[in-house]
C-alpha atoms as a PDB file:
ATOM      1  CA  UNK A   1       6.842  -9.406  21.826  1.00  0.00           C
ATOM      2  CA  UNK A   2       3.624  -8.633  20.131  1.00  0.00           C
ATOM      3  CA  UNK A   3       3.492  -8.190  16.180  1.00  0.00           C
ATOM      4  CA  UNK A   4       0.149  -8.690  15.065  1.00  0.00           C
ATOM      5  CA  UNK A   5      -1.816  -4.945  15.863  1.00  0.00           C
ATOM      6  CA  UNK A   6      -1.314  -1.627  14.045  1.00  0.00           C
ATOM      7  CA  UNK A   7       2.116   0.219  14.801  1.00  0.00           C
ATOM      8  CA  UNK A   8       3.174   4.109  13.923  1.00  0.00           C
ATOM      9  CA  UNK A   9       4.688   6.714  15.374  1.00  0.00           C
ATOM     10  CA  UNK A  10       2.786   8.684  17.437  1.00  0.00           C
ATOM     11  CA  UNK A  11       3.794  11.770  16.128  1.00  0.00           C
ATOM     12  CA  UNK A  12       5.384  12.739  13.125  1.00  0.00           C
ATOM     13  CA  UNK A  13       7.517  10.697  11.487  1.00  0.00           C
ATOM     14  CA  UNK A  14      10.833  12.443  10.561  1.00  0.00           C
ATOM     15  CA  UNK A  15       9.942  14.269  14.092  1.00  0.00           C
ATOM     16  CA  UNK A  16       9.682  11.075  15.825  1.00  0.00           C
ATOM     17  CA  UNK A  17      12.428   8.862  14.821  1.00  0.00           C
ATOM     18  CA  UNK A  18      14.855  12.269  15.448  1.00  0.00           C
ATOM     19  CA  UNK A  19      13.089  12.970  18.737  1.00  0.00           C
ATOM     20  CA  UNK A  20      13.262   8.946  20.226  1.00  0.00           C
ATOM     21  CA  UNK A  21      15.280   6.721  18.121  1.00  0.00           C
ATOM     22  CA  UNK A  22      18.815   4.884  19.701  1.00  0.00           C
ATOM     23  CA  UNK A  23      21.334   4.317  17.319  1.00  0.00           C
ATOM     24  CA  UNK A  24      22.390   0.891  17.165  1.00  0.00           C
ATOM     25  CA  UNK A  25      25.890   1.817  16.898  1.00  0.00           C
ATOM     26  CA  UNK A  26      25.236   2.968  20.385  1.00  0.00           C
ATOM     27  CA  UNK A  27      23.472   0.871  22.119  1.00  0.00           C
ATOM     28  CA  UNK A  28      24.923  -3.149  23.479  1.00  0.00           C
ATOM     29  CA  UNK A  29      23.488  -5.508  21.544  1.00  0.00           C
ATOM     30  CA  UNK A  30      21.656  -7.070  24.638  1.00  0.00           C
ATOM     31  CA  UNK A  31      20.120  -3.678  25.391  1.00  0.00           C
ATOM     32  CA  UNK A  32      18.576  -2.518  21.726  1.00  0.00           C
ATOM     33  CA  UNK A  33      17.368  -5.785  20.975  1.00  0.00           C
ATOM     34  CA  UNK A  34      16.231  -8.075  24.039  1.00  0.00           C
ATOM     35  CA  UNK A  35      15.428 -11.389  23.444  1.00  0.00           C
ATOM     36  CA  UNK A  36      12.111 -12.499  23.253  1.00  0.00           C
ATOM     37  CA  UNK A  37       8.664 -11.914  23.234  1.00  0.00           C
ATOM     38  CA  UNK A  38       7.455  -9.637  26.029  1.00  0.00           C
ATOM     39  CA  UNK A  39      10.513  -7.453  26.294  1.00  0.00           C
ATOM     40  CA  UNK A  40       9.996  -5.396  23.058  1.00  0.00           C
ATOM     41  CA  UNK A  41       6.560  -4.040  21.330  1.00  0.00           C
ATOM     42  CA  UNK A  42       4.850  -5.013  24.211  1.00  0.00           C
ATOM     43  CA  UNK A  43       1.603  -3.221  23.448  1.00  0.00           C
ATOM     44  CA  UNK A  44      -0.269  -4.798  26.920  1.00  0.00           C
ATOM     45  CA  UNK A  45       2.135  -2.686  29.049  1.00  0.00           C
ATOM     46  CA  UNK A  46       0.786   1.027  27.589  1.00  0.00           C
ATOM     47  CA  UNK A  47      -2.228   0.268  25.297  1.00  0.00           C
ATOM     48  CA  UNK A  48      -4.260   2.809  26.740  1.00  0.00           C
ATOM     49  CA  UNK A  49      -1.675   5.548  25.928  1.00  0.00           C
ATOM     50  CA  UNK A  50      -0.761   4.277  22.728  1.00  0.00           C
ATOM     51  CA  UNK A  51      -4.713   4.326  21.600  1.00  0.00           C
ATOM     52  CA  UNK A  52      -5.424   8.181  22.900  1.00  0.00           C
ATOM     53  CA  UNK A  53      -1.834   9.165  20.866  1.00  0.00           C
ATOM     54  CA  UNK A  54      -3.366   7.160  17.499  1.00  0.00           C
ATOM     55  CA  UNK A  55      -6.504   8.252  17.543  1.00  0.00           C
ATOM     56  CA  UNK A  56      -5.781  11.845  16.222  1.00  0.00           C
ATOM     57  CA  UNK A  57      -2.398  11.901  15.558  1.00  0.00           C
ATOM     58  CA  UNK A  58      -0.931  13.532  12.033  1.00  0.00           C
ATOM     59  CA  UNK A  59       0.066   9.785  11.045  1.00  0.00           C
ATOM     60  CA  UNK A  60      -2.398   7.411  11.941  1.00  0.00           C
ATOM     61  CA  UNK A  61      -5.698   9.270  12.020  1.00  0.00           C
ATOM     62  CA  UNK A  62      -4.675  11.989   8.815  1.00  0.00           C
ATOM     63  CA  UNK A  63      -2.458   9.946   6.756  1.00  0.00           C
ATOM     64  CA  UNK A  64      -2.389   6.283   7.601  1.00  0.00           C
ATOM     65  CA  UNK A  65      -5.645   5.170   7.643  1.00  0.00           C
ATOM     66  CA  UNK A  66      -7.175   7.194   5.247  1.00  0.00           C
ATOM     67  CA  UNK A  67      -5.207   6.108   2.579  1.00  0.00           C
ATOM     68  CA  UNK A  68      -6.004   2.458   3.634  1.00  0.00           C
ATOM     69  CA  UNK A  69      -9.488   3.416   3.286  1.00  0.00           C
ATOM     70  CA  UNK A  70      -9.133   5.170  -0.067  1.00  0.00           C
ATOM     71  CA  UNK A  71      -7.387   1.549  -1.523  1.00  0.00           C
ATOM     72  CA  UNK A  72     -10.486  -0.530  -0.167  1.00  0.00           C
ATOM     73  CA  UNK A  73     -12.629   1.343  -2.199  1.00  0.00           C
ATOM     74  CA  UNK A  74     -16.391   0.308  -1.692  1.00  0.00           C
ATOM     75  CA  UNK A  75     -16.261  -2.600   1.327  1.00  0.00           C
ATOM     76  CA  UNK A  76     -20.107  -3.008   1.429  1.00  0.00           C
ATOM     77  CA  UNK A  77     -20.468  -6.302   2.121  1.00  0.00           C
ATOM     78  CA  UNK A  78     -17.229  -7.598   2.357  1.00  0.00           C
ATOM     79  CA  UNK A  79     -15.937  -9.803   4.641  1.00  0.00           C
ATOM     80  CA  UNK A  80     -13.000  -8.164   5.998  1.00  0.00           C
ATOM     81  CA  UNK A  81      -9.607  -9.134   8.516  1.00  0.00           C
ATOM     82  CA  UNK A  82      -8.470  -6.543  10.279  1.00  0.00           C
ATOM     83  CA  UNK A  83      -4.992  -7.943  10.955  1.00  0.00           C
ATOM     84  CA  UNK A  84      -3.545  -6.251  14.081  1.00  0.00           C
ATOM     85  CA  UNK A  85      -6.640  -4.074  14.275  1.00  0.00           C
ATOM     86  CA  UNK A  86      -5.408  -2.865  17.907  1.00  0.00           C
ATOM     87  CA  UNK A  87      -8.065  -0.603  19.573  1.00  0.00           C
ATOM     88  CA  UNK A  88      -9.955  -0.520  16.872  1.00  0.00           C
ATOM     89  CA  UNK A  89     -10.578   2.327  14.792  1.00  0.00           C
ATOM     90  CA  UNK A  90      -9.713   1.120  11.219  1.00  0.00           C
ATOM     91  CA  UNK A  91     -12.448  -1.681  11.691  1.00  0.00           C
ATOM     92  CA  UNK A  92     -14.740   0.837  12.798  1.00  0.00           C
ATOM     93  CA  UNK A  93     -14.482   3.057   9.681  1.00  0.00           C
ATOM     94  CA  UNK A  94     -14.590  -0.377   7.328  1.00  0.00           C
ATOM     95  CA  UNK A  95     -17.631  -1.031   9.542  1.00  0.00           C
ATOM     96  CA  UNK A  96     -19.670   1.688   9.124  1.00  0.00           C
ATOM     97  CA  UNK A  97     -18.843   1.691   5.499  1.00  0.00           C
ATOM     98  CA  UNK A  98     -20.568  -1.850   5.385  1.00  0.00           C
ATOM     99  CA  UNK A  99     -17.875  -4.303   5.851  1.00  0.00           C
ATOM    100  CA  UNK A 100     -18.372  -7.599   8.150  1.00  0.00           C
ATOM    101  CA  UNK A 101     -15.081  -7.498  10.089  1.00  0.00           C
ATOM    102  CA  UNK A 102     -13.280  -9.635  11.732  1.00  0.00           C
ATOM    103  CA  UNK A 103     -10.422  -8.193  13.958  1.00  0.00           C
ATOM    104  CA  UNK A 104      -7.136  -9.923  15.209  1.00  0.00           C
ATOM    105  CA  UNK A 105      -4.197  -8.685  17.627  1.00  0.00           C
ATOM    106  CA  UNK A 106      -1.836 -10.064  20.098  1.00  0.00           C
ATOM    107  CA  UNK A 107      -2.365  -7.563  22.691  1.00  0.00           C
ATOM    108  CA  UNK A 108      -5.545  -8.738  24.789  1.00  0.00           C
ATOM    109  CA  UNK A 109      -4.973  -4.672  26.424  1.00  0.00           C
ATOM    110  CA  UNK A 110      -5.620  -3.564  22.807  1.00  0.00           C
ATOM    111  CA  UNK A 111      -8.581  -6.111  21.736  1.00  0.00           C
ATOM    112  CA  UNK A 112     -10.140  -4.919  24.963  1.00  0.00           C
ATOM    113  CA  UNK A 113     -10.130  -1.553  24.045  1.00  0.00           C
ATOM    114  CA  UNK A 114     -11.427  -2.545  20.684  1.00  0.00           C
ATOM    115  CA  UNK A 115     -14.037  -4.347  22.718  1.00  0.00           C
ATOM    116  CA  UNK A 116     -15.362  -1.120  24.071  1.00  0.00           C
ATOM    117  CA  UNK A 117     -15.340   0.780  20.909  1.00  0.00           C
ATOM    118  CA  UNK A 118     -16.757  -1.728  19.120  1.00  0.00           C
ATOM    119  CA  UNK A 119     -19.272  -3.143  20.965  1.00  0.00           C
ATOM    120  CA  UNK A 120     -20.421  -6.851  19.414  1.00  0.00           C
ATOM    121  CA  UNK A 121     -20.753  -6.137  16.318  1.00  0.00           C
ATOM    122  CA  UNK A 122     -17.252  -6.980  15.143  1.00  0.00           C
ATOM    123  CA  UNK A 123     -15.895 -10.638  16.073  1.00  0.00           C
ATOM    124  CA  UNK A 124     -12.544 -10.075  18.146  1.00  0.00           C
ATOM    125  CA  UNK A 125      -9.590 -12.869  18.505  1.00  0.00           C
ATOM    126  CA  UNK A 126      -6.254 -12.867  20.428  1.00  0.00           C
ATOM    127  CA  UNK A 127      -3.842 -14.158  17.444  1.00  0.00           C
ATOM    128  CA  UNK A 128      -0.524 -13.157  16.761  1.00  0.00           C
ATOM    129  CA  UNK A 129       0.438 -13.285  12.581  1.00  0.00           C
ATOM    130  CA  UNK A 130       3.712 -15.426  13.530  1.00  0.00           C
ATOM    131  CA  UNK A 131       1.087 -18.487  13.980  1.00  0.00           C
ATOM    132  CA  UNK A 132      -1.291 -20.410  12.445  1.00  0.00           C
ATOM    133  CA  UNK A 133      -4.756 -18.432  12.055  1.00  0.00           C
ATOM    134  CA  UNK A 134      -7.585 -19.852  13.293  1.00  0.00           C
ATOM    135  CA  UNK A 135      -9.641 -18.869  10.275  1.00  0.00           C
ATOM    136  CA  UNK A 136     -10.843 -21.765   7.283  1.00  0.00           C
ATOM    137  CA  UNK A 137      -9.653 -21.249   4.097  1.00  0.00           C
ATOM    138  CA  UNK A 138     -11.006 -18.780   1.889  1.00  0.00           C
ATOM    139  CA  UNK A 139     -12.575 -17.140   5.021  1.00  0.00           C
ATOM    140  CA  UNK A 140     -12.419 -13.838   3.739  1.00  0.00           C
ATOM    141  CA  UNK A 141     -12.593 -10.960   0.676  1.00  0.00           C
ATOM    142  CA  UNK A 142      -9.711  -8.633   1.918  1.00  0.00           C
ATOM    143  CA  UNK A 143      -7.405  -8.863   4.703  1.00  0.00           C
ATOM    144  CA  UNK A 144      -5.589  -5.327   5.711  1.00  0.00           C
ATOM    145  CA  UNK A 145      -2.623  -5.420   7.792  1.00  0.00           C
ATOM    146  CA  UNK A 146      -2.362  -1.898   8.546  1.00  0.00           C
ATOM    147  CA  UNK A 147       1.588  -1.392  10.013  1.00  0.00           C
ATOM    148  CA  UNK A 148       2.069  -4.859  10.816  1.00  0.00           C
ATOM    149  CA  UNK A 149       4.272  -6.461   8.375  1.00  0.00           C
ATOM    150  CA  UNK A 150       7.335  -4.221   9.741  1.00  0.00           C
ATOM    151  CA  UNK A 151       7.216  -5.836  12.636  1.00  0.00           C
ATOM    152  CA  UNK A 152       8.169  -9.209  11.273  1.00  0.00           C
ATOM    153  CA  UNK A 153      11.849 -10.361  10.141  1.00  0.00           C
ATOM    154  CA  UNK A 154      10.238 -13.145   7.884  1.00  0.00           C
ATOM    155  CA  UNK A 155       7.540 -12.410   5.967  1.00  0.00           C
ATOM    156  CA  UNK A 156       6.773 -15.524   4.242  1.00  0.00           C
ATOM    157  CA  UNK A 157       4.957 -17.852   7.011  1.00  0.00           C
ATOM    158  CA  UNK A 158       2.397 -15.187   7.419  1.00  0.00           C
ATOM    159  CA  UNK A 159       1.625 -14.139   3.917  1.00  0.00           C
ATOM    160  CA  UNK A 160       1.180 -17.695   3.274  1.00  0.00           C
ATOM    161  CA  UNK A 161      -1.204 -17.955   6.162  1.00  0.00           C
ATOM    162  CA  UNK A 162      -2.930 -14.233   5.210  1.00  0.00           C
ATOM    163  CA  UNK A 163      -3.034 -16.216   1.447  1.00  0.00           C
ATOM    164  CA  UNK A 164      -4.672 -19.066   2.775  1.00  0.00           C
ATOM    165  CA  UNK A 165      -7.604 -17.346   4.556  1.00  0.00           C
ATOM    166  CA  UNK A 166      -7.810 -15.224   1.470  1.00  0.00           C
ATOM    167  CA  UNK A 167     -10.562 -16.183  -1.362  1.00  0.00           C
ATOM    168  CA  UNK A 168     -10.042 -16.162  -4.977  1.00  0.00           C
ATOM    169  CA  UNK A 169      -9.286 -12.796  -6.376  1.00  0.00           C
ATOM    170  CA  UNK A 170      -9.104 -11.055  -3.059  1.00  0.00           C
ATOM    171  CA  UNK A 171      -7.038  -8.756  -1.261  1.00  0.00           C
ATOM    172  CA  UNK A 172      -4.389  -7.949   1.048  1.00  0.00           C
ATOM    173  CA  UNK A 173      -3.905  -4.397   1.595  1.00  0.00           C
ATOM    174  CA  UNK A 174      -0.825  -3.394   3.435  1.00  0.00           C
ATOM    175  CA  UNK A 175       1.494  -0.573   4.614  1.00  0.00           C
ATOM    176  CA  UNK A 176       4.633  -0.553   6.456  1.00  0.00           C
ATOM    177  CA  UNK A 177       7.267   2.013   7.565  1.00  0.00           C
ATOM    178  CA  UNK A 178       8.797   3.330   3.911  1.00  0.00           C
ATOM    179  CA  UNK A 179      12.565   1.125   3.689  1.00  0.00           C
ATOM    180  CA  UNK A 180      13.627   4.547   2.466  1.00  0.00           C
ATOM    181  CA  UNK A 181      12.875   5.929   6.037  1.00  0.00           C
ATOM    182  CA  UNK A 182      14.451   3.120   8.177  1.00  0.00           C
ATOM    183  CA  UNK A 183      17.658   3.358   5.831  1.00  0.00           C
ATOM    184  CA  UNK A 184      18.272   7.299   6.276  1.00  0.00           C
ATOM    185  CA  UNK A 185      17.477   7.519   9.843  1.00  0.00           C
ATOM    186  CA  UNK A 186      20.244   5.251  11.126  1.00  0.00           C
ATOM    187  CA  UNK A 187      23.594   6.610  11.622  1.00  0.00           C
ATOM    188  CA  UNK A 188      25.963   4.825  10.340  1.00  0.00           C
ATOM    189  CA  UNK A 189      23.485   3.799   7.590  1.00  0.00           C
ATOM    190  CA  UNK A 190      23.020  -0.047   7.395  1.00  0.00           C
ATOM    191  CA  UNK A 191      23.417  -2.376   4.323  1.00  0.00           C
ATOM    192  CA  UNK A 192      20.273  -0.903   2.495  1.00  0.00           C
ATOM    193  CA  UNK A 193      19.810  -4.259   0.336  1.00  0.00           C
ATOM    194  CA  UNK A 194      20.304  -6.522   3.817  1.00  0.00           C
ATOM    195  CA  UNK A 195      17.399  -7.145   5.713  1.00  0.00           C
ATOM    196  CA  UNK A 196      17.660  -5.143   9.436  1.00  0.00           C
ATOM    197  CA  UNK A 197      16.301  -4.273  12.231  1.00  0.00           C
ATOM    198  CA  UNK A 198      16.286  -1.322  14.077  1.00  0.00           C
ATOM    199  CA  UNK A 199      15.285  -0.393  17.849  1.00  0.00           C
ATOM    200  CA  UNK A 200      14.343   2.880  19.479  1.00  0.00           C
ATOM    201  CA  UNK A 201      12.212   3.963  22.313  1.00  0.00           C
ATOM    202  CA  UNK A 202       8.695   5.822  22.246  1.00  0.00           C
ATOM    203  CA  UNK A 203       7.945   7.831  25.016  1.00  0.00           C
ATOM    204  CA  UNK A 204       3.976   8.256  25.431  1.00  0.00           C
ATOM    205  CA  UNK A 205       2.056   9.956  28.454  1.00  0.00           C
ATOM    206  CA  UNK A 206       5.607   9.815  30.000  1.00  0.00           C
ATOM    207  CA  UNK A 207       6.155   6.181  30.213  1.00  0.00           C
ATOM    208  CA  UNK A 208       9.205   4.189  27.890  1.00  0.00           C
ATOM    209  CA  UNK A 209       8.085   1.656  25.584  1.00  0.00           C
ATOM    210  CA  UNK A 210      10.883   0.069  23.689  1.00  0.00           C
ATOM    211  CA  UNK A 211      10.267  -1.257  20.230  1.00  0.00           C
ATOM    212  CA  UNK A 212      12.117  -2.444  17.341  1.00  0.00           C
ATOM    213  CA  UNK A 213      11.430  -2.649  13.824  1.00  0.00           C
ATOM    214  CA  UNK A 214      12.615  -4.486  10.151  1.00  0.00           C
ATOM    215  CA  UNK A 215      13.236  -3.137   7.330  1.00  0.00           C
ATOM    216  CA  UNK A 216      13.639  -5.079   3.840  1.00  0.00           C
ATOM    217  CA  UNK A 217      14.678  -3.586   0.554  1.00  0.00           C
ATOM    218  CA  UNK A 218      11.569  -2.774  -1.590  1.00  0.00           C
ATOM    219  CA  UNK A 219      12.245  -5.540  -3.422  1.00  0.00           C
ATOM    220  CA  UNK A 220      12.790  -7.764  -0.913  1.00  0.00           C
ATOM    221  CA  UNK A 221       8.748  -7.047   0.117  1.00  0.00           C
ATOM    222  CA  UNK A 222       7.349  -7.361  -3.486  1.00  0.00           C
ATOM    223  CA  UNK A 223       9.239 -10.656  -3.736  1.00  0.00           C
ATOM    224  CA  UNK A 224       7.883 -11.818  -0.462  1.00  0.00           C
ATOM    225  CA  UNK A 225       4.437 -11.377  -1.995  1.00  0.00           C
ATOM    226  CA  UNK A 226       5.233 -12.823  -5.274  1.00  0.00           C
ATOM    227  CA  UNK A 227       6.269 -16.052  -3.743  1.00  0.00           C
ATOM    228  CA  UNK A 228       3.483 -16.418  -1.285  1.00  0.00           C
ATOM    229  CA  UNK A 229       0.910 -16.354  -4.639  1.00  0.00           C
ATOM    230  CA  UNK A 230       0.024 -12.789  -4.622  1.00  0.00           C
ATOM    231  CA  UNK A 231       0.061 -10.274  -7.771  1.00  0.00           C
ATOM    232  CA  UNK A 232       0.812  -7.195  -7.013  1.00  0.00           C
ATOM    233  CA  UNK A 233      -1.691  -4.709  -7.911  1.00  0.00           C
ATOM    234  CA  UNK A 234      -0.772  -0.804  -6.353  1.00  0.00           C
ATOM    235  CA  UNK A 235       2.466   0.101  -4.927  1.00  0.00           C
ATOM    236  CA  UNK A 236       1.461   3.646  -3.208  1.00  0.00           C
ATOM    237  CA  UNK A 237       3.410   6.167  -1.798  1.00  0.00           C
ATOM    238  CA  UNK A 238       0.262   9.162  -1.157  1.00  0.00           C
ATOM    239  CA  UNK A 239      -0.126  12.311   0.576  1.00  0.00           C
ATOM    240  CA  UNK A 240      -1.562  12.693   4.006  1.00  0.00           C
ATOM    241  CA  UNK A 241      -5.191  14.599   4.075  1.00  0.00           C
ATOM    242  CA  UNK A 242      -5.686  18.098   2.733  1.00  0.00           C
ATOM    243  CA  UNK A 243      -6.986  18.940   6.583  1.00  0.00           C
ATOM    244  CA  UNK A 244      -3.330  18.384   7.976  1.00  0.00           C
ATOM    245  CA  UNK A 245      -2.263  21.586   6.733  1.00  0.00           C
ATOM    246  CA  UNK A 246      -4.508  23.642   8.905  1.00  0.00           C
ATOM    247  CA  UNK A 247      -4.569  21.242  11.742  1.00  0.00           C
ATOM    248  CA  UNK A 248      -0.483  20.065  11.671  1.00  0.00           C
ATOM    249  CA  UNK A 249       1.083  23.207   9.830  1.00  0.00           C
ATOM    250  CA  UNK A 250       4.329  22.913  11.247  1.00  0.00           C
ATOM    251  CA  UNK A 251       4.205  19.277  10.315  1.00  0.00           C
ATOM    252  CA  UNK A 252       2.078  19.084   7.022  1.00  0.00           C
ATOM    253  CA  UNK A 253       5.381  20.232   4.442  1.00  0.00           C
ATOM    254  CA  UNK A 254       7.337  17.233   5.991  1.00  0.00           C
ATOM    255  CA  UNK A 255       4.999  14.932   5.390  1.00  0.00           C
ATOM    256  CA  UNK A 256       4.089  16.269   2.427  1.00  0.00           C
ATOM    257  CA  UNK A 257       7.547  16.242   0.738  1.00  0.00           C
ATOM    258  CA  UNK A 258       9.437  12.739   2.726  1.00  0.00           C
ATOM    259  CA  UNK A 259       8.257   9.074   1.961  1.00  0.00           C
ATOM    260  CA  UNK A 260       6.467   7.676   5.203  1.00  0.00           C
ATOM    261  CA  UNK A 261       4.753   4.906   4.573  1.00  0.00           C
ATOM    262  CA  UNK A 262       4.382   2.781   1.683  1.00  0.00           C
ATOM    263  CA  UNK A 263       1.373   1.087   0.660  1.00  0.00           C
ATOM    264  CA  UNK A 264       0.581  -2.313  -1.286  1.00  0.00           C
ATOM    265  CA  UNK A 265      -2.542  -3.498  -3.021  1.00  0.00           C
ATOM    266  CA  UNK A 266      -1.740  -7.747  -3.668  1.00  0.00           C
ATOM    267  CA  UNK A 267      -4.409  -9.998  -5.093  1.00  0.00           C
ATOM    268  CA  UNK A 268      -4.861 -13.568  -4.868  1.00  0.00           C
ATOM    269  CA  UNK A 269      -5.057 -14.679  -8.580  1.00  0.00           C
ATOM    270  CA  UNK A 270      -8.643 -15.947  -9.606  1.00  0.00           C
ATOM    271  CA  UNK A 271      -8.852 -19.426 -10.367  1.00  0.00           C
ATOM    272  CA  UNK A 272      -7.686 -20.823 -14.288  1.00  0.00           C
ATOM    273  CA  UNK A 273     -10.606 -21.121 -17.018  1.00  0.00           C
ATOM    274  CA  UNK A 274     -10.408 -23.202 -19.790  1.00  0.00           C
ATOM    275  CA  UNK A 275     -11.660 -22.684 -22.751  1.00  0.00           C
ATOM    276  CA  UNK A 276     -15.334 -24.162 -22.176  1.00  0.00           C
ATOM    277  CA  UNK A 277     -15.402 -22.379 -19.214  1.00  0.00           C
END
């Protein structure tokens, strides 16, 4: 199982999840959620179909990723983790706005598409965000983990970790599947304050990928960052890009009108002055 690379549906959400989702209710334990790492979210197995879907699709390429963009702001010379930056193409935009990035993911299929998009200019590691990072403290300005942290049924090792590599007063900019989503979708509806997961199957350039999910409570998440030494800055919920409604119209009211995503600005607190300081 890999968790540390960018995950979405490739296609719209509401669509998607109706379209490919098994309900848990009827599916054998032992079937929706195999044991293991390589049986589930193995992104090695169909990266290069998985990349062609993300690259222009309604929720990654018109939604998602700009509105990680719009939170970073001005990245000139920042140093920057990309954590789970899959094939790529988030840590080429925060490149060519002037970022030094640094990309992670536990797919070596992804990072070597990343490879070819990104030439040299962008160091690339095999690293899944269940282990230790092989990054020095303080490493870095921002760290975005980009539909990652859904992926992961305890958050609080790799905050920590993303913490750690994190300098004074800077950032970790996340989003993950909306909890309101993950609740609604499942018939019969699970304990909405219980942290769950939940499995379904994508189907991309007609091959079966099987993947499963967690969902936690909203406050379950800002807790999680509270206790790893964050403070929470944004808690977004935006719209996806004015162009979707000319390019996705039969998609662009959904979106526009049902949570998605969500989206989290945290900040590593800046180091105490005194008063002589």
């Amino acid at each position: 199982m890999t968790t540390s690379r960018r995950r979405s549906r490739p296609s719209h959400v509401a669509g998607y999840y109706a379209a490919t989702m098994e309900r848990a209710a009827d599916v054998p334990e032992s079937v929706a959620q195999p044991a293991g790492r390589d049986q589930v979210n193995d992104y090695d197995s169909f990266a290069e179909a998985y990349s062609a879907e993300n690259e222009h699709s309604l929720a990654n390429a018109y939604y998602e990723r700009p509105a990680i963009l719009a939170l970073a702001g001005d990245v000139a010379g920042r140093r920057i983790l990309d954590a789970g930056c899959g094939s790529g193409p988030l840590s080429a935009a925060l490149r060519d706005r002037g970022a030094v990035v640094t990309g992670i993911d536990a797919s070596a299929g992804m990072l070597a598409l990343a490879r070819r998009r990104l030439g040299d200019d962008v160091a690339l590691h095999v690293a899944d965000l269940r282990d230790p990072l092989p990054f020095a403290d303080g490493a870095f300005d921002d760290v975005i983990a980009s539909l990652v942290l859904h992926y992961l049924e305890d958050w609080g090792p790799t905050l920590a970790e993303l913490r750690r590599v994190l300098r004074p007063g800077g950032r970790l900019i996340a989003s993950v599947d909306h909890p309101f989503v993950a609740y609604t979708i499942q018939d019969p509806r699970p304990d909405y304050f219980a942290t769950t997961s939940y499995t379904f199957t994508w189907t991309l350039n007609g091959q079966s990928a099987p993947m499963r999910f967690w969902r936690k409570p909203l406050h379950a998440m800002t807790d999680a960052f509270t206790t790893a030494g964050f403070r929470l800055a944004v808690i977004s919920e935006p719209q996806p890009s004015p162009a979707t409604r000319e390019l996705f119209p039969n998609d662009f009211h959904d979106l526009s009108t049902k949570p998605a995503f969500l989206f989290f600005v945290v900040e590593v607190p800046p180091p105490a002055t005194g008063p002589d300081d």
